[in-house]
PDB file of N, CA and C in Angstrom:
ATOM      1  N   UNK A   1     326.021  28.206 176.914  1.00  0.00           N
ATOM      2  CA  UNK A   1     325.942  27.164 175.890  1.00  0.00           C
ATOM      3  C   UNK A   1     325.717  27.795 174.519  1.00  0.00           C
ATOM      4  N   UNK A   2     326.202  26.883 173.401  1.00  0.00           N
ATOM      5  CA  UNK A   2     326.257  27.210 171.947  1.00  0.00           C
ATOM      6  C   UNK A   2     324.928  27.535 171.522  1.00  0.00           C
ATOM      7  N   UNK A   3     324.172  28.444 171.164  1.00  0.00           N
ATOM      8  CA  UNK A   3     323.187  28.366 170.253  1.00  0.00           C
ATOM      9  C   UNK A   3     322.537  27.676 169.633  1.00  0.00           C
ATOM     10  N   UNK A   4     321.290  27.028 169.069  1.00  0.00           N
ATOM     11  CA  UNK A   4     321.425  26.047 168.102  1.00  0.00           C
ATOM     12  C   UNK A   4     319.707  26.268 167.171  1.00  0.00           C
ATOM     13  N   UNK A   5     320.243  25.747 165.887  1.00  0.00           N
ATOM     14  CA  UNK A   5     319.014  26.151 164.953  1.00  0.00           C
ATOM     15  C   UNK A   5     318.937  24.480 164.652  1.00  0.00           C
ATOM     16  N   UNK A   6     317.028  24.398 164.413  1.00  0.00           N
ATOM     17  CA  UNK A   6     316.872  23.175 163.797  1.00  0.00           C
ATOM     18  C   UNK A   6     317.060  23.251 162.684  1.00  0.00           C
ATOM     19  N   UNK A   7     317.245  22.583 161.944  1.00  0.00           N
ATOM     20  CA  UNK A   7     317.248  22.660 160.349  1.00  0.00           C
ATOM     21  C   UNK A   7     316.838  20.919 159.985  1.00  0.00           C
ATOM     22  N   UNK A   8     316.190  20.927 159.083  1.00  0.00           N
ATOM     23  CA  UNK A   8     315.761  19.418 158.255  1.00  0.00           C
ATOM     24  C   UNK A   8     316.468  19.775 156.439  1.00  0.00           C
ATOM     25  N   UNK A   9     316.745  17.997 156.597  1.00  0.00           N
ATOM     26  CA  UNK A   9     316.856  18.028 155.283  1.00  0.00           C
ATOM     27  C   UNK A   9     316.202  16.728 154.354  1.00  0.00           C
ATOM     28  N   UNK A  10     315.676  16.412 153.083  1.00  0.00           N
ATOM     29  CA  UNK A  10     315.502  15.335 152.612  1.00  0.00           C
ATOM     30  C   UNK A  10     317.104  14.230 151.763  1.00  0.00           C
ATOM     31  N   UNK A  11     317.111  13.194 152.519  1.00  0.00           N
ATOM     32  CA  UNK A  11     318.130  12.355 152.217  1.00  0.00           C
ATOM     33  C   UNK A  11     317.159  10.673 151.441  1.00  0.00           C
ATOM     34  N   UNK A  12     318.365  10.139 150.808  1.00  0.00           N
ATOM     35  CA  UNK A  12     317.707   8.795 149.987  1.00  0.00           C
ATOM     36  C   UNK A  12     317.247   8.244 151.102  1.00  0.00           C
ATOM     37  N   UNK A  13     316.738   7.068 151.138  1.00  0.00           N
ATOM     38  CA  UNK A  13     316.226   6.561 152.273  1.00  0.00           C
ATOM     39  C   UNK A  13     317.667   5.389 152.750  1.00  0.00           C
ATOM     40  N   UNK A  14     318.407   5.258 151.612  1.00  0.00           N
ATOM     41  CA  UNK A  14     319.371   4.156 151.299  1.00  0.00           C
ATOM     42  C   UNK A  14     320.586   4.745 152.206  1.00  0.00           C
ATOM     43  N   UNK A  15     320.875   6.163 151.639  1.00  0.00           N
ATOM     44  CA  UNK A  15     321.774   6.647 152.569  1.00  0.00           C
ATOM     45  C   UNK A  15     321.689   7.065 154.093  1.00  0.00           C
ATOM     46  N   UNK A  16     320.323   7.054 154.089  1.00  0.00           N
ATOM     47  CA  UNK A  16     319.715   7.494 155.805  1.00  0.00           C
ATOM     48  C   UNK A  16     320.368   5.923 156.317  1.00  0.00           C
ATOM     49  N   UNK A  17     319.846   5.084 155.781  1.00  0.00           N
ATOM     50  CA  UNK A  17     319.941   3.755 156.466  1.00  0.00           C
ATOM     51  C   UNK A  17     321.615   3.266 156.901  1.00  0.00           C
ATOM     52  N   UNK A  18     322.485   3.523 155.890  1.00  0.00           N
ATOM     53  CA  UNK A  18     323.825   3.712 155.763  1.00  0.00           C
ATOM     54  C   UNK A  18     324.584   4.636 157.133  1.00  0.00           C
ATOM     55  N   UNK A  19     324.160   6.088 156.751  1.00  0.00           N
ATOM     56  CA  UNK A  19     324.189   7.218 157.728  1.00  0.00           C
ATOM     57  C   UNK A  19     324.026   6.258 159.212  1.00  0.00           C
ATOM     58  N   UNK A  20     322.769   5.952 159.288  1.00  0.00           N
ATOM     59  CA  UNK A  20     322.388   5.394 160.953  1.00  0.00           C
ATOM     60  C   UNK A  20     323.464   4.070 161.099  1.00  0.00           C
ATOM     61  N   UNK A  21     323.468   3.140 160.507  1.00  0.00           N
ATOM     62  CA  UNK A  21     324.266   2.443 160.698  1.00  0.00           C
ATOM     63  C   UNK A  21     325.689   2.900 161.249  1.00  0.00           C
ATOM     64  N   UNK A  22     326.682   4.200 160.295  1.00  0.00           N
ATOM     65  CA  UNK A  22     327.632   4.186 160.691  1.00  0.00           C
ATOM     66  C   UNK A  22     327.900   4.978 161.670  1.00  0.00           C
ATOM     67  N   UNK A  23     326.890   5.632 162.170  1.00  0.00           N
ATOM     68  CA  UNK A  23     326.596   6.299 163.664  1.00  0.00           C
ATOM     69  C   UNK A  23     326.744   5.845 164.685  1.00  0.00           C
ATOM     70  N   UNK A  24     326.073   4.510 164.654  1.00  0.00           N
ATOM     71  CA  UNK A  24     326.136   3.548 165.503  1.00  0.00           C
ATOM     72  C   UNK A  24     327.285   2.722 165.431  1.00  0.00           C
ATOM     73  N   UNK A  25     327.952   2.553 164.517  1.00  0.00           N
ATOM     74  CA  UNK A  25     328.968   1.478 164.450  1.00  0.00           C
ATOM     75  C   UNK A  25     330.298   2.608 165.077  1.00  0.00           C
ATOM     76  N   UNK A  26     330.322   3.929 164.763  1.00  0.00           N
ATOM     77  CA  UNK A  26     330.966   4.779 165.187  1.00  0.00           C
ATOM     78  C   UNK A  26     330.919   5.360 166.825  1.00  0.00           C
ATOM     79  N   UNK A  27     330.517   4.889 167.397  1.00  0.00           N
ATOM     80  CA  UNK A  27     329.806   4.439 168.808  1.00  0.00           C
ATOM     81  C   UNK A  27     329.357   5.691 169.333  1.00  0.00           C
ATOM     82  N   UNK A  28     328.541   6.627 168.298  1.00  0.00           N
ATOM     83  CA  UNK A  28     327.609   7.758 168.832  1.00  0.00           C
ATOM     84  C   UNK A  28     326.600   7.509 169.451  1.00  0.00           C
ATOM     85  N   UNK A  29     325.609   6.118 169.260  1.00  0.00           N
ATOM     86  CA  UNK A  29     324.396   5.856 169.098  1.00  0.00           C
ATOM     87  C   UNK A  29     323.539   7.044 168.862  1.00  0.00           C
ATOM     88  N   UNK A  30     322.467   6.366 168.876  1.00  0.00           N
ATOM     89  CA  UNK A  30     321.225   7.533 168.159  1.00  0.00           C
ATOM     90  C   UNK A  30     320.596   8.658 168.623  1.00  0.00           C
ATOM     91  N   UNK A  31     321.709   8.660 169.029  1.00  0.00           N
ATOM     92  CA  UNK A  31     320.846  10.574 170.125  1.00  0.00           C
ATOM     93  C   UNK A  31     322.023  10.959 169.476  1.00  0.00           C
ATOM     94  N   UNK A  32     323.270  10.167 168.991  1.00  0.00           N
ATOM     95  CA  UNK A  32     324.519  11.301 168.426  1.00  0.00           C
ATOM     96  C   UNK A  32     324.937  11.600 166.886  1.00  0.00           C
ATOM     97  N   UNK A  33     323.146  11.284 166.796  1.00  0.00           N
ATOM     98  CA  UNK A  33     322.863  11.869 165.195  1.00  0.00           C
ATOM     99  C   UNK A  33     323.608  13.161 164.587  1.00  0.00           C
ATOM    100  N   UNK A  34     323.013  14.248 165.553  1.00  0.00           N
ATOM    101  CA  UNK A  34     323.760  15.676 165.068  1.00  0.00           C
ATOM    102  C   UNK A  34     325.002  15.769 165.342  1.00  0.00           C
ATOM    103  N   UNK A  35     325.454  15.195 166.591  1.00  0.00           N
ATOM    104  CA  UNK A  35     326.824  15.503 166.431  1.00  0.00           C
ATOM    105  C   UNK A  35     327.628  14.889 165.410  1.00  0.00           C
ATOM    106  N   UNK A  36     327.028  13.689 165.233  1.00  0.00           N
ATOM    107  CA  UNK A  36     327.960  12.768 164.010  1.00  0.00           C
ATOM    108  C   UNK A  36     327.702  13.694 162.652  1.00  0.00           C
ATOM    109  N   UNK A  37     327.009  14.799 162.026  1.00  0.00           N
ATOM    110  CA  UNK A  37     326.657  15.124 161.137  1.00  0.00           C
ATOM    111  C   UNK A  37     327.382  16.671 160.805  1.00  0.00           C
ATOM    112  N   UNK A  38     327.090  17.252 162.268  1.00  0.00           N
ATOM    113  CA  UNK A  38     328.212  18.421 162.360  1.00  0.00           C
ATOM    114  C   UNK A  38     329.423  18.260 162.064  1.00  0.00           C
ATOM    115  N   UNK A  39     329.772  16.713 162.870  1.00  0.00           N
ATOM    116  CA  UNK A  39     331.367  16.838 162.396  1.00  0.00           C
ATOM    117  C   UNK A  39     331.998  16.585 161.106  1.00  0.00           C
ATOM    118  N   UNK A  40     330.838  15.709 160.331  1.00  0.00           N
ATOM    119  CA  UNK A  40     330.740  15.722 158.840  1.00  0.00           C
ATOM    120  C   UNK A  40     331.022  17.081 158.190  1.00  0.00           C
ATOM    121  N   UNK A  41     329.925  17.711 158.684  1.00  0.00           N
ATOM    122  CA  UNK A  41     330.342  19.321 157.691  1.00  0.00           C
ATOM    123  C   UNK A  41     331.021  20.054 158.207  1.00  0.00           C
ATOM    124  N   UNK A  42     332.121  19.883 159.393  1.00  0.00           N
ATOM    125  CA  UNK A  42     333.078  20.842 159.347  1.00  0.00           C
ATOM    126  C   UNK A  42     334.072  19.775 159.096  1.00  0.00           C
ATOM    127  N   UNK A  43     333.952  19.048 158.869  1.00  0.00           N
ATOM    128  CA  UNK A  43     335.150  18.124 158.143  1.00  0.00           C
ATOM    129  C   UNK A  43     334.791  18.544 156.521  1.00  0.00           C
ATOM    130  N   UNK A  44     333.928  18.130 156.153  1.00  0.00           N
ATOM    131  CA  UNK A  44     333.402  18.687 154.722  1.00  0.00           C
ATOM    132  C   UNK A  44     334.340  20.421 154.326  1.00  0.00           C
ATOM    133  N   UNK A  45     333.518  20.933 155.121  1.00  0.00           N
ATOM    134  CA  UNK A  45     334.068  22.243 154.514  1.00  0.00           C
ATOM    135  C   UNK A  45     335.540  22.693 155.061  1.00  0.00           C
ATOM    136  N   UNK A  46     336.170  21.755 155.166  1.00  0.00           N
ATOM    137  CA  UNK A  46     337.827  22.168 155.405  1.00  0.00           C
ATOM    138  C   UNK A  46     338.347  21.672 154.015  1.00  0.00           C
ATOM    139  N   UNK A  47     337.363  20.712 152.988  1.00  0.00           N
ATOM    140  CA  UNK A  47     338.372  20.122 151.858  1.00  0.00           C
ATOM    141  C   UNK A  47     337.950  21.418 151.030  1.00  0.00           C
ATOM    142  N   UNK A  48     339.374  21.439 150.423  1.00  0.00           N
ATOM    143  CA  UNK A  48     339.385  22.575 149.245  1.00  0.00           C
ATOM    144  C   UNK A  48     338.178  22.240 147.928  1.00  0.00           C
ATOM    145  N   UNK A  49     338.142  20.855 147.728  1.00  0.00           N
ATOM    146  CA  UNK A  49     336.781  20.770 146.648  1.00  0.00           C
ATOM    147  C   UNK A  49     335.954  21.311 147.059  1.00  0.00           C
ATOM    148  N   UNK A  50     335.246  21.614 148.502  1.00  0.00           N
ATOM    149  CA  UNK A  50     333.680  21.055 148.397  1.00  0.00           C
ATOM    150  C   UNK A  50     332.893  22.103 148.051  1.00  0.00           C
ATOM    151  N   UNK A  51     332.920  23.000 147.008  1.00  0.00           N
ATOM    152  CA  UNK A  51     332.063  23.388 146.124  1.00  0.00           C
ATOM    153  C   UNK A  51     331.829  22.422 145.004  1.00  0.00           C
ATOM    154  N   UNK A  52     332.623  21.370 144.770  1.00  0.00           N
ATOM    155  CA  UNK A  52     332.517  20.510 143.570  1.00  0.00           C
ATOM    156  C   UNK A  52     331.680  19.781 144.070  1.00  0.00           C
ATOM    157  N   UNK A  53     332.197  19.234 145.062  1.00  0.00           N
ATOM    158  CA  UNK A  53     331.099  18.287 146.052  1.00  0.00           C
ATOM    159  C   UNK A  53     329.677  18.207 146.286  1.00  0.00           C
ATOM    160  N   UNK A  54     329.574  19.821 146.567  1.00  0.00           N
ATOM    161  CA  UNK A  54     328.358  20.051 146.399  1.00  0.00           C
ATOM    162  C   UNK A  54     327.462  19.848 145.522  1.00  0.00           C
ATOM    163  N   UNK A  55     328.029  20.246 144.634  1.00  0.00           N
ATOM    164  CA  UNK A  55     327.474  19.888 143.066  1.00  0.00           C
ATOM    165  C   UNK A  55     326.818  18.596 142.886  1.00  0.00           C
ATOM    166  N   UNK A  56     327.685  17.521 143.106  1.00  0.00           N
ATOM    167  CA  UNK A  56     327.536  16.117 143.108  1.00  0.00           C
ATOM    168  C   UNK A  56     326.607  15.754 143.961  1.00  0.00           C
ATOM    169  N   UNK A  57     326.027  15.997 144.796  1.00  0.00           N
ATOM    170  CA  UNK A  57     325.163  16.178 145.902  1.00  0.00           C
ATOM    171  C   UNK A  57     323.708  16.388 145.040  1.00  0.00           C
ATOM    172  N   UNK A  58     323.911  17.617 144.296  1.00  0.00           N
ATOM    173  CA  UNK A  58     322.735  18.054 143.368  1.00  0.00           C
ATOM    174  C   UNK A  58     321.742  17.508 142.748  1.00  0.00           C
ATOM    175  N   UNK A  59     322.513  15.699 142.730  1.00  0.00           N
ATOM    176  CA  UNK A  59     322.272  14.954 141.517  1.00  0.00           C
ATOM    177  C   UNK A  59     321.060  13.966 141.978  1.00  0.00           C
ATOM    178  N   UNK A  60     320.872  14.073 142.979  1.00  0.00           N
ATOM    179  CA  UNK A  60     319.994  12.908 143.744  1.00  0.00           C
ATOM    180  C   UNK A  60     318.921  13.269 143.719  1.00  0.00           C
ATOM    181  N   UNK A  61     318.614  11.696 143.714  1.00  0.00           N
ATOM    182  CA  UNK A  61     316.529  11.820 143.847  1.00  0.00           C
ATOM    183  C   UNK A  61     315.880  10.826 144.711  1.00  0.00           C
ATOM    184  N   UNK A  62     314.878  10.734 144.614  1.00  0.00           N
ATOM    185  CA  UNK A  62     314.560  10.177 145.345  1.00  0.00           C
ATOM    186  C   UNK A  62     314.637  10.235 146.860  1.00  0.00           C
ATOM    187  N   UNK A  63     314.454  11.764 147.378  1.00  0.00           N
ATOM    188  CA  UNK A  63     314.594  12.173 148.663  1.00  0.00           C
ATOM    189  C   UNK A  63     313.549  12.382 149.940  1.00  0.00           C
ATOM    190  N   UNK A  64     313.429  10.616 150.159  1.00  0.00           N
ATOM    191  CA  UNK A  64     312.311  10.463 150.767  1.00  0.00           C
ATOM    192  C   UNK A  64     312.268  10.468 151.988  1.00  0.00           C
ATOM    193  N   UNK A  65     313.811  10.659 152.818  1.00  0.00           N
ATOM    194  CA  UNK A  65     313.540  10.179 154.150  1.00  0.00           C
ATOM    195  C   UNK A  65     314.138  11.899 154.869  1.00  0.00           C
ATOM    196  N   UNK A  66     313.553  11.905 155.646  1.00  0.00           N
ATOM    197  CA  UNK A  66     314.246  13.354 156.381  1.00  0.00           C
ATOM    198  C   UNK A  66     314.982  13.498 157.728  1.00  0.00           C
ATOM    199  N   UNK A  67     315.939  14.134 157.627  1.00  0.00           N
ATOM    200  CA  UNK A  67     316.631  14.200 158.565  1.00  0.00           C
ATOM    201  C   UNK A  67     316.576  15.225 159.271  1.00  0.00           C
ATOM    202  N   UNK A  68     316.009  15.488 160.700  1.00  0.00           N
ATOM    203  CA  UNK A  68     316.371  16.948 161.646  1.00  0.00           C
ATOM    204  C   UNK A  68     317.848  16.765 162.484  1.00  0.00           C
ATOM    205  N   UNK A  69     317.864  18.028 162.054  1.00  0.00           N
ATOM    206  CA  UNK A  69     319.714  18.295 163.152  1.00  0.00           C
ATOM    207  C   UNK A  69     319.579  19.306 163.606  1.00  0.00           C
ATOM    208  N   UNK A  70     320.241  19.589 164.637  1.00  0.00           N
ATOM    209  CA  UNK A  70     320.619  20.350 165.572  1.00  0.00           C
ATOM    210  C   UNK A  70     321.919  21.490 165.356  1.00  0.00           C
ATOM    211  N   UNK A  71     321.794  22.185 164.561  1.00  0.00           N
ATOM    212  CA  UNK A  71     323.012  23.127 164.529  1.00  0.00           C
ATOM    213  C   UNK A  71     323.474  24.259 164.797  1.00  0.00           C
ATOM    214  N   UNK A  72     324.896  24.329 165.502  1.00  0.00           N
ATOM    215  CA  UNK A  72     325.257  25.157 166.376  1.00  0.00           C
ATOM    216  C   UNK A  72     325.514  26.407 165.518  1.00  0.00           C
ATOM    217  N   UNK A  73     324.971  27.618 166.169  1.00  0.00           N
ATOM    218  CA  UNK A  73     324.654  28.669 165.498  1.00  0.00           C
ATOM    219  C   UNK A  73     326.126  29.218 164.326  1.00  0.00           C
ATOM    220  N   UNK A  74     327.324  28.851 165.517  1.00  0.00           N
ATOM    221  CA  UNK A  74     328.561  29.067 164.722  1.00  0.00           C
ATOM    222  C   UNK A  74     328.541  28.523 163.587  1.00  0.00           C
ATOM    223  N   UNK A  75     327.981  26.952 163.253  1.00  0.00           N
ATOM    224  CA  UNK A  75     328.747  26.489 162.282  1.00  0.00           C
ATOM    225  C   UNK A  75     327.492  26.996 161.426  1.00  0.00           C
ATOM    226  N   UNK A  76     326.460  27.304 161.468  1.00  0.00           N
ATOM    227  CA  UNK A  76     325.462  27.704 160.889  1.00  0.00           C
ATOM    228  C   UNK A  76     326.442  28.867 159.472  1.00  0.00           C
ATOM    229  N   UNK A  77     327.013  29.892 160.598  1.00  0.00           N
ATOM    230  CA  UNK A  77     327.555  31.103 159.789  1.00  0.00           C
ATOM    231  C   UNK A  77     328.824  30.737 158.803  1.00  0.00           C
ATOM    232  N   UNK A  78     329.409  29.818 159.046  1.00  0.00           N
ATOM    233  CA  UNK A  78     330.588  28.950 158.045  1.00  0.00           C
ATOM    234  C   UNK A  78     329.665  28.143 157.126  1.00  0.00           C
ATOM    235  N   UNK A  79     328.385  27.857 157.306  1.00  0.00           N
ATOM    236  CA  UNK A  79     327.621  27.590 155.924  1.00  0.00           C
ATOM    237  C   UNK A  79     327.407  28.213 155.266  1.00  0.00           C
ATOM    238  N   UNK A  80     326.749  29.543 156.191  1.00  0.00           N
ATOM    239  CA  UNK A  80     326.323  30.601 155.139  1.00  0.00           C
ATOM    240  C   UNK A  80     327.186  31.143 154.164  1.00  0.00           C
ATOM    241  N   UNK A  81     328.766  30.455 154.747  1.00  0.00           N
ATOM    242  CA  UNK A  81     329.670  31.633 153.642  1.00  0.00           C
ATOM    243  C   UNK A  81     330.076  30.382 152.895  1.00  0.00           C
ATOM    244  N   UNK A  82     329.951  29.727 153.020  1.00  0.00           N
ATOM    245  CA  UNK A  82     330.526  28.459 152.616  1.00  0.00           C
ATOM    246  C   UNK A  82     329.031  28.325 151.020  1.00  0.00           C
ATOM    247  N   UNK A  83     327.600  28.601 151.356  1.00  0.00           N
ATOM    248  CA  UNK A  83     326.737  28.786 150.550  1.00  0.00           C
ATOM    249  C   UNK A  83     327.317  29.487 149.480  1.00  0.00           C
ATOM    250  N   UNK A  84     327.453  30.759 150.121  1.00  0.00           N
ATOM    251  CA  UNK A  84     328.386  32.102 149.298  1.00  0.00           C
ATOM    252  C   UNK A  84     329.297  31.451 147.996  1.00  0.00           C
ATOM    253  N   UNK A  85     330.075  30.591 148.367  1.00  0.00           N
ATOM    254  CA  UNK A  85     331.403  30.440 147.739  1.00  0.00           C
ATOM    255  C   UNK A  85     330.751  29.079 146.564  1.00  0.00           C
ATOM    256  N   UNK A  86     329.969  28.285 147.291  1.00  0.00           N
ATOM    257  CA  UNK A  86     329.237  27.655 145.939  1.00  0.00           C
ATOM    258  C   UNK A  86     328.515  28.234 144.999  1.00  0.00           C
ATOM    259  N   UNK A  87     327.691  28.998 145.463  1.00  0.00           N
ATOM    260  CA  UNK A  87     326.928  29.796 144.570  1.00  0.00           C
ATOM    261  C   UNK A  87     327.539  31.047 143.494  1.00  0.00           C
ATOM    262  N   UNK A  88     329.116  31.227 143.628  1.00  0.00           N
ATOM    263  CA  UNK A  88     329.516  32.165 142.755  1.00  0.00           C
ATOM    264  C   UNK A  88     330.043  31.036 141.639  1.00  0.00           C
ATOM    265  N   UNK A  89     330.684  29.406 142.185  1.00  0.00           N
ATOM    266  CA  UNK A  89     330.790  28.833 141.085  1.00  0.00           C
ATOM    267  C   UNK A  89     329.753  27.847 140.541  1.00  0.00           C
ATOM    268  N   UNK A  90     328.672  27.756 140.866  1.00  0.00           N
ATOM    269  CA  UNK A  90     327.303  27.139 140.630  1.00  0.00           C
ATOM    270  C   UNK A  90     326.111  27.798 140.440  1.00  0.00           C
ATOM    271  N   UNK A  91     326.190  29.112 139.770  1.00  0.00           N
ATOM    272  CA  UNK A  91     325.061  30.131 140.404  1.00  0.00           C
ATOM    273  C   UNK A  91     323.273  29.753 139.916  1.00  0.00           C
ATOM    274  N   UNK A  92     323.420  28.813 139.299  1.00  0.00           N
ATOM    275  CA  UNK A  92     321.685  27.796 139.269  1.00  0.00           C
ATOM    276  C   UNK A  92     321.513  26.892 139.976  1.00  0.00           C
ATOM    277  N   UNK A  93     322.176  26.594 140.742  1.00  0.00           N
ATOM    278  CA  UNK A  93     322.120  25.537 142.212  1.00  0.00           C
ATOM    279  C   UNK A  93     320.945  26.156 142.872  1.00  0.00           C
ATOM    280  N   UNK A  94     319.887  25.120 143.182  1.00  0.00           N
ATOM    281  CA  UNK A  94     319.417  25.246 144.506  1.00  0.00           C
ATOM    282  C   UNK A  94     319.302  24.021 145.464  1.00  0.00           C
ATOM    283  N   UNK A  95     319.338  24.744 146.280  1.00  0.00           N
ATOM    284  CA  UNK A  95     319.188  24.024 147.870  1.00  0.00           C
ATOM    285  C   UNK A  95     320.491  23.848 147.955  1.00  0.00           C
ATOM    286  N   UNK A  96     321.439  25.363 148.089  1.00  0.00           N
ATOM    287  CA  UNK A  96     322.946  24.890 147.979  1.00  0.00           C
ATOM    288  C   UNK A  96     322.852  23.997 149.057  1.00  0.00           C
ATOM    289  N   UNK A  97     322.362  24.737 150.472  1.00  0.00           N
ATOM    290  CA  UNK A  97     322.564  24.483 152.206  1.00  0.00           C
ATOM    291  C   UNK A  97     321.957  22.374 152.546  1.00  0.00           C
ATOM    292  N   UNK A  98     321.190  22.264 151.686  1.00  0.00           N
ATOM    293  CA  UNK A  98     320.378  21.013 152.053  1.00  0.00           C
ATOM    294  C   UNK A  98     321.327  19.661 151.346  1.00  0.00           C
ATOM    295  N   UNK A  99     321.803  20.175 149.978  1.00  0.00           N
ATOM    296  CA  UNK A  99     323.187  19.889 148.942  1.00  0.00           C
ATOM    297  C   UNK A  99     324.517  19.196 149.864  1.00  0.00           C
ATOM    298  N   UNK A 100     324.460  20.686 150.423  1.00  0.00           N
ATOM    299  CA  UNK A 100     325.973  20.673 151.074  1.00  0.00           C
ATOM    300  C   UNK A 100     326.068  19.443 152.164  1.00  0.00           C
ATOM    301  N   UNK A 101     324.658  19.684 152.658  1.00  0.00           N
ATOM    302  CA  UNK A 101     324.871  18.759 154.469  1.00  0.00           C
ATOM    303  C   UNK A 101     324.790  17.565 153.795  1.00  0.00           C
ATOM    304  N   UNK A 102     323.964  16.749 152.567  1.00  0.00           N
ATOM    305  CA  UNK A 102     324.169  15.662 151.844  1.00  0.00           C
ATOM    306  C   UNK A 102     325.311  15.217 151.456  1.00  0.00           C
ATOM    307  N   UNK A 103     325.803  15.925 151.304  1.00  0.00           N
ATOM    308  CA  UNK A 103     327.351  15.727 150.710  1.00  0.00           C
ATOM    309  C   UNK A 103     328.434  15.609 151.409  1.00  0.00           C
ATOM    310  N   UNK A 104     328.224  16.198 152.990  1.00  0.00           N
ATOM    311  CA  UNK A 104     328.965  16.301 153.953  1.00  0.00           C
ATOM    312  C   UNK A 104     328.757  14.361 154.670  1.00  0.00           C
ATOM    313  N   UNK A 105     327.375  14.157 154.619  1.00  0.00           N
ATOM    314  CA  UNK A 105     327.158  12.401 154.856  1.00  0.00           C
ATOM    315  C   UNK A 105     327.692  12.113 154.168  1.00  0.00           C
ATOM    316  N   UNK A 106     327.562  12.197 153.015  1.00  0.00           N
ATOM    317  CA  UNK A 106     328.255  11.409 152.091  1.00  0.00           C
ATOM    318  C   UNK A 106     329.769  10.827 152.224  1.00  0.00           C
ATOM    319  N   UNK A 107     330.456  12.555 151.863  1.00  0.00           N
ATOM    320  CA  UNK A 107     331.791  11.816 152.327  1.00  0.00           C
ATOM    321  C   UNK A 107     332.818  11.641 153.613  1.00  0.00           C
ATOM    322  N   UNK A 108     331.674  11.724 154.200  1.00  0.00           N
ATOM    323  CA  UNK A 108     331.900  10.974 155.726  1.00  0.00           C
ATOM    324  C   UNK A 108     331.979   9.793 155.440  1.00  0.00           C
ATOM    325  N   UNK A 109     330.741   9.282 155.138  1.00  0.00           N
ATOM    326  CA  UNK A 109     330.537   7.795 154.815  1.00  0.00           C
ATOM    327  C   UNK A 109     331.711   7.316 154.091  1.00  0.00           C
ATOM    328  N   UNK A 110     332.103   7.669 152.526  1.00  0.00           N
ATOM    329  CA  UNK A 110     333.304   7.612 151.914  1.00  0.00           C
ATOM    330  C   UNK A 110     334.066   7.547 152.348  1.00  0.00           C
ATOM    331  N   UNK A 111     334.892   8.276 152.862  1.00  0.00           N
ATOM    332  CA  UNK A 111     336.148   8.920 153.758  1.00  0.00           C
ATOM    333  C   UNK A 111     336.587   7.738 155.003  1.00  0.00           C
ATOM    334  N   UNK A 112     335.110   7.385 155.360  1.00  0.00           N
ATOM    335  CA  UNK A 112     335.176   6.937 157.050  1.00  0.00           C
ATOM    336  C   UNK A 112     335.771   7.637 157.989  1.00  0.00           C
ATOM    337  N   UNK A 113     336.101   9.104 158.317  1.00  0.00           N
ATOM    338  CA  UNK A 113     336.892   9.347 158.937  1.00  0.00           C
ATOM    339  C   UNK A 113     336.138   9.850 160.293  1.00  0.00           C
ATOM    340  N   UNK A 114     336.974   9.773 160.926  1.00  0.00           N
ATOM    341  CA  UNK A 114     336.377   9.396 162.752  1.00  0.00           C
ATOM    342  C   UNK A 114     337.120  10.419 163.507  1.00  0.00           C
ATOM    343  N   UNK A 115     336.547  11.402 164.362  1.00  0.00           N
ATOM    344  CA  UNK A 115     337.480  12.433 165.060  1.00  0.00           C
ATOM    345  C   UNK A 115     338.383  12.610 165.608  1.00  0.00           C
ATOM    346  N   UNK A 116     339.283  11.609 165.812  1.00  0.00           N
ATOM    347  CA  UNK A 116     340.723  11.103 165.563  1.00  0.00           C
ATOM    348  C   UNK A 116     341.313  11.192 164.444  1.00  0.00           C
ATOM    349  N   UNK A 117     340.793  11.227 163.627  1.00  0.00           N
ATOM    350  CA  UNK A 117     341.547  11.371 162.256  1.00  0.00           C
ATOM    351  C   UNK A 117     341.605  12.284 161.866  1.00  0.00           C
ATOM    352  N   UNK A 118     340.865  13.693 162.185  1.00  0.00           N
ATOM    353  CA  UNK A 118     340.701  15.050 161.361  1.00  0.00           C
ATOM    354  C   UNK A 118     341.800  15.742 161.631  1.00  0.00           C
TER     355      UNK A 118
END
């Protein structure tokens, strides 16, 4: 079996609520938190923006609710380089990694797109 690191992040409480909803409406239910979130960020990091993305991610406040996930060590290392590649065009960014997975809900949520569609 895959490896896996916990990692937490702080999300709005507005978008957590959003997030769970379309988890469920996406018929993961709530144990298929991480997987619904993984597939966010490797859907995320296949679009040619999402260093811009990231950025936009940056902008939020109010980050009251937290999210733990489960991530598989692989996709762990496509963050790390994926960190890499924001940080040469953002280089005062922080929390590229916490940024990125926000942004990856995000335009999931946006997008709607469902693992049939990728």
């Amino acid at each position: 079996m895959n490896k896996q690191t916990m990692t937490s992040i702080k999300v709005q409480k507005k978008l957590h609520f959003k997030m769970q909803q379309q988890i469920i409406s996406d018929g993961y239910g709530m144990r298929g938190k991480s997987k619904w979130i993984i597939e966010a960020i490797e859907y995320f990091l296949r679009l040619p923006d999402y260093p811009s993305l990231t950025d936009i991610a940056d902008d939020m406040e109010q980050l009251n609710d937290v999210i733990s996930i489960r991530v598989p060590d692989n996709l762990l290392i496509l963050i790390d380089r994926a960190i890499i590649e924001v940080r040469r065009q953002y280089p005062i960014m922080e929390g590229v990694k916490s940024n990125m997975i926000r942004a990856s809900i995000i335009q999931r949520l946006i997008r709607q797109t469902s693992v049939t569609e990728v």
